[in-house]
Protein backbone atom coordinates (compact mmCIF):
# COMPACT_ATOMS: atom_id res chain seq x y z
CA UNK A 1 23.39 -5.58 3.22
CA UNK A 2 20.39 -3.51 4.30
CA UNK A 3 18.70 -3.48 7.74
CA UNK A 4 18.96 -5.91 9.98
CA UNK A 5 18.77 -9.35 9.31
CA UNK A 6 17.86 -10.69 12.74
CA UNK A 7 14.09 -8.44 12.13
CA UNK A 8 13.58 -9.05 9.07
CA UNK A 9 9.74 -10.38 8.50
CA UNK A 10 9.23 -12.94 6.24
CA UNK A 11 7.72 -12.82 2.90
CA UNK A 12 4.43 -14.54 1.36
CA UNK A 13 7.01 -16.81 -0.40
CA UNK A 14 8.66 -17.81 2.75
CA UNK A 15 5.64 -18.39 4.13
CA UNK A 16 3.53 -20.17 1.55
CA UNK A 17 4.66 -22.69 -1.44
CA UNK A 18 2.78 -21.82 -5.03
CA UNK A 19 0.57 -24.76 -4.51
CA UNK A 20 -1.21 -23.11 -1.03
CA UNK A 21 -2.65 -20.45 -2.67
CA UNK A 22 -5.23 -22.41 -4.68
CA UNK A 23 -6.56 -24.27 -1.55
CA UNK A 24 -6.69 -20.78 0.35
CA UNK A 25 -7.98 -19.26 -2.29
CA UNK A 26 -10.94 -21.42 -2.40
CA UNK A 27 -11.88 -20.41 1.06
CA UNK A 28 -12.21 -17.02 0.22
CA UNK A 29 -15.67 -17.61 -1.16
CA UNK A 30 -17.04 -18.47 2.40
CA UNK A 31 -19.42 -15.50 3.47
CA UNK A 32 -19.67 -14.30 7.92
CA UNK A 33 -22.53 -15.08 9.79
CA UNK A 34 -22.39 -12.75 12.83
CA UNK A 35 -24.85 -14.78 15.31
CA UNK A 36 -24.34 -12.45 17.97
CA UNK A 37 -23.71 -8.55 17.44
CA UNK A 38 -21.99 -6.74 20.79
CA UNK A 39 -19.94 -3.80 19.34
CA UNK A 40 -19.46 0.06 20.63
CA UNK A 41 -21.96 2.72 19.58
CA UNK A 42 -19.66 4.08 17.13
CA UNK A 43 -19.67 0.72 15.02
CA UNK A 44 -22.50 -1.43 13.01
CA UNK A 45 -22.60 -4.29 10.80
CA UNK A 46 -24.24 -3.70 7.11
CA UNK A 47 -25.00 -6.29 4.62
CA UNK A 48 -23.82 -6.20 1.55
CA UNK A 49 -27.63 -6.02 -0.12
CA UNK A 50 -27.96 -2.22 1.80
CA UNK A 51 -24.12 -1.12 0.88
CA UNK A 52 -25.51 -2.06 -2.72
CA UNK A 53 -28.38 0.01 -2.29
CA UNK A 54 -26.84 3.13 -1.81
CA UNK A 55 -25.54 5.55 -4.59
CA UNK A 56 -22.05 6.40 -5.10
CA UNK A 57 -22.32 9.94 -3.82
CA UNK A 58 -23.83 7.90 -0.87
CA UNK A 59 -20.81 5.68 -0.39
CA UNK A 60 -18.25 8.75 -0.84
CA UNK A 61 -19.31 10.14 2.73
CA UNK A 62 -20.35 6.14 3.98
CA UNK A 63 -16.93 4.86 5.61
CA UNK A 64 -16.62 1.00 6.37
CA UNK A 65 -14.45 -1.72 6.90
CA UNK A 66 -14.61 -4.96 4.75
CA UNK A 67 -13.54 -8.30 6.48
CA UNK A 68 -13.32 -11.66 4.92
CA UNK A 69 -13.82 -15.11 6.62
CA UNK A 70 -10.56 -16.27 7.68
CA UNK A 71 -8.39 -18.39 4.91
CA UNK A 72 -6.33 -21.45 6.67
CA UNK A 73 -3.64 -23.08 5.33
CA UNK A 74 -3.69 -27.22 4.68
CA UNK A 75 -1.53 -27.99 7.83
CA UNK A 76 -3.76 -25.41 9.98
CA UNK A 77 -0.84 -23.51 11.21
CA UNK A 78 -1.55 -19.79 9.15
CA UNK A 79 -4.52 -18.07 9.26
CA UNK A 80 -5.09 -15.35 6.42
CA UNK A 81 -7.82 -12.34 6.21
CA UNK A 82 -8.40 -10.02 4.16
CA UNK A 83 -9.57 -6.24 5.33
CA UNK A 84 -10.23 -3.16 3.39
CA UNK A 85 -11.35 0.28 4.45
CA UNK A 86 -13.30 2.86 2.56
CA UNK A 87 -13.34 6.16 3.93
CA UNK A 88 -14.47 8.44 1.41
CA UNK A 89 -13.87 9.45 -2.48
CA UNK A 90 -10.44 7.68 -3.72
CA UNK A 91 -9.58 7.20 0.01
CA UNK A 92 -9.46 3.22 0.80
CA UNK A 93 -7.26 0.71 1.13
CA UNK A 94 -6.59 -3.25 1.35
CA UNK A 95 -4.40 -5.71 3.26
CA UNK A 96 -4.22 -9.16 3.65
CA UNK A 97 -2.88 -10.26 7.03
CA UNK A 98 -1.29 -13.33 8.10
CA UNK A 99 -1.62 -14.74 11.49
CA UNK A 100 0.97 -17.73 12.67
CA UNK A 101 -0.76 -20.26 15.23
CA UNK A 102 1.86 -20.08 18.67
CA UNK A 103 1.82 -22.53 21.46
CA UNK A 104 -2.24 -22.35 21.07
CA UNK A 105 -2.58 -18.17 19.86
CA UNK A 106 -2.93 -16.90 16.89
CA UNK A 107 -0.16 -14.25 15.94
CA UNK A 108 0.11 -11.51 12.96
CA UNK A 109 3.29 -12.21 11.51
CA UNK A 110 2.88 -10.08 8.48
CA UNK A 111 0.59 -7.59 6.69
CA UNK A 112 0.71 -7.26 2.81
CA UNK A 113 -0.49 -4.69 1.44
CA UNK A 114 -2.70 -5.27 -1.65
CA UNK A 115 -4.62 -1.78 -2.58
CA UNK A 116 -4.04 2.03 -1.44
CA UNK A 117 -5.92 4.83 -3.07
């Protein structure tokens, strides 16, 4: 045996039955609507239609963070979302991260990660 069992996080299969992923899945399609915008200096939001607009040699020195609505399981009790970074030419990376609902919180019980470059 390897590590220690007593830490050991749990898996997406542990978590999730084959089943789940089609209804979360679906949810993925759901698009952020940011009604109010309070953030530091050092961060603003940009739509997707002026991310499009810029060239490729534009987006290689453009860094930004990609977050998806949140994904919830039937019963309500996991939360999923999806984030991705891209900092530059071949620099970027994605995760999906899964959040457990405790006595009323939400709680990231696990980060998989999808994408690295």
């Amino acid at each position: 045996m390897h590590g220690n069992p007593r830490y050991r996080l749990p898996e997406l299969g542990d978590i999730f039955e084959v089943h789940d992923f089609e209804f979360i899945t679906d949810q993925f399609k759901k698009s952020i609507r940011f009604l109010e915008i309070d953030f530091t200096n050092d961060i603003r939001l940009v739509n997707q239609k002026e991310l499009d607009n810029k060239s490729e040699f534009e987006k290689s020195f453009f860094p930004y963070f990609s977050v998806s609505a949140p994904a919830f399981s039937e019963n309500g009790e996991y939360a999923l979302i999806y984030v991705s970074e891209f900092c530059g030419i071949e620099c970027g990376g994605g995760d999906l991260m899964i959040y457990k609902r405790e006595k009323g919180k939400w709680e990231r019980i696990l980060i998989v990660g999808i994408w690295l470059s």
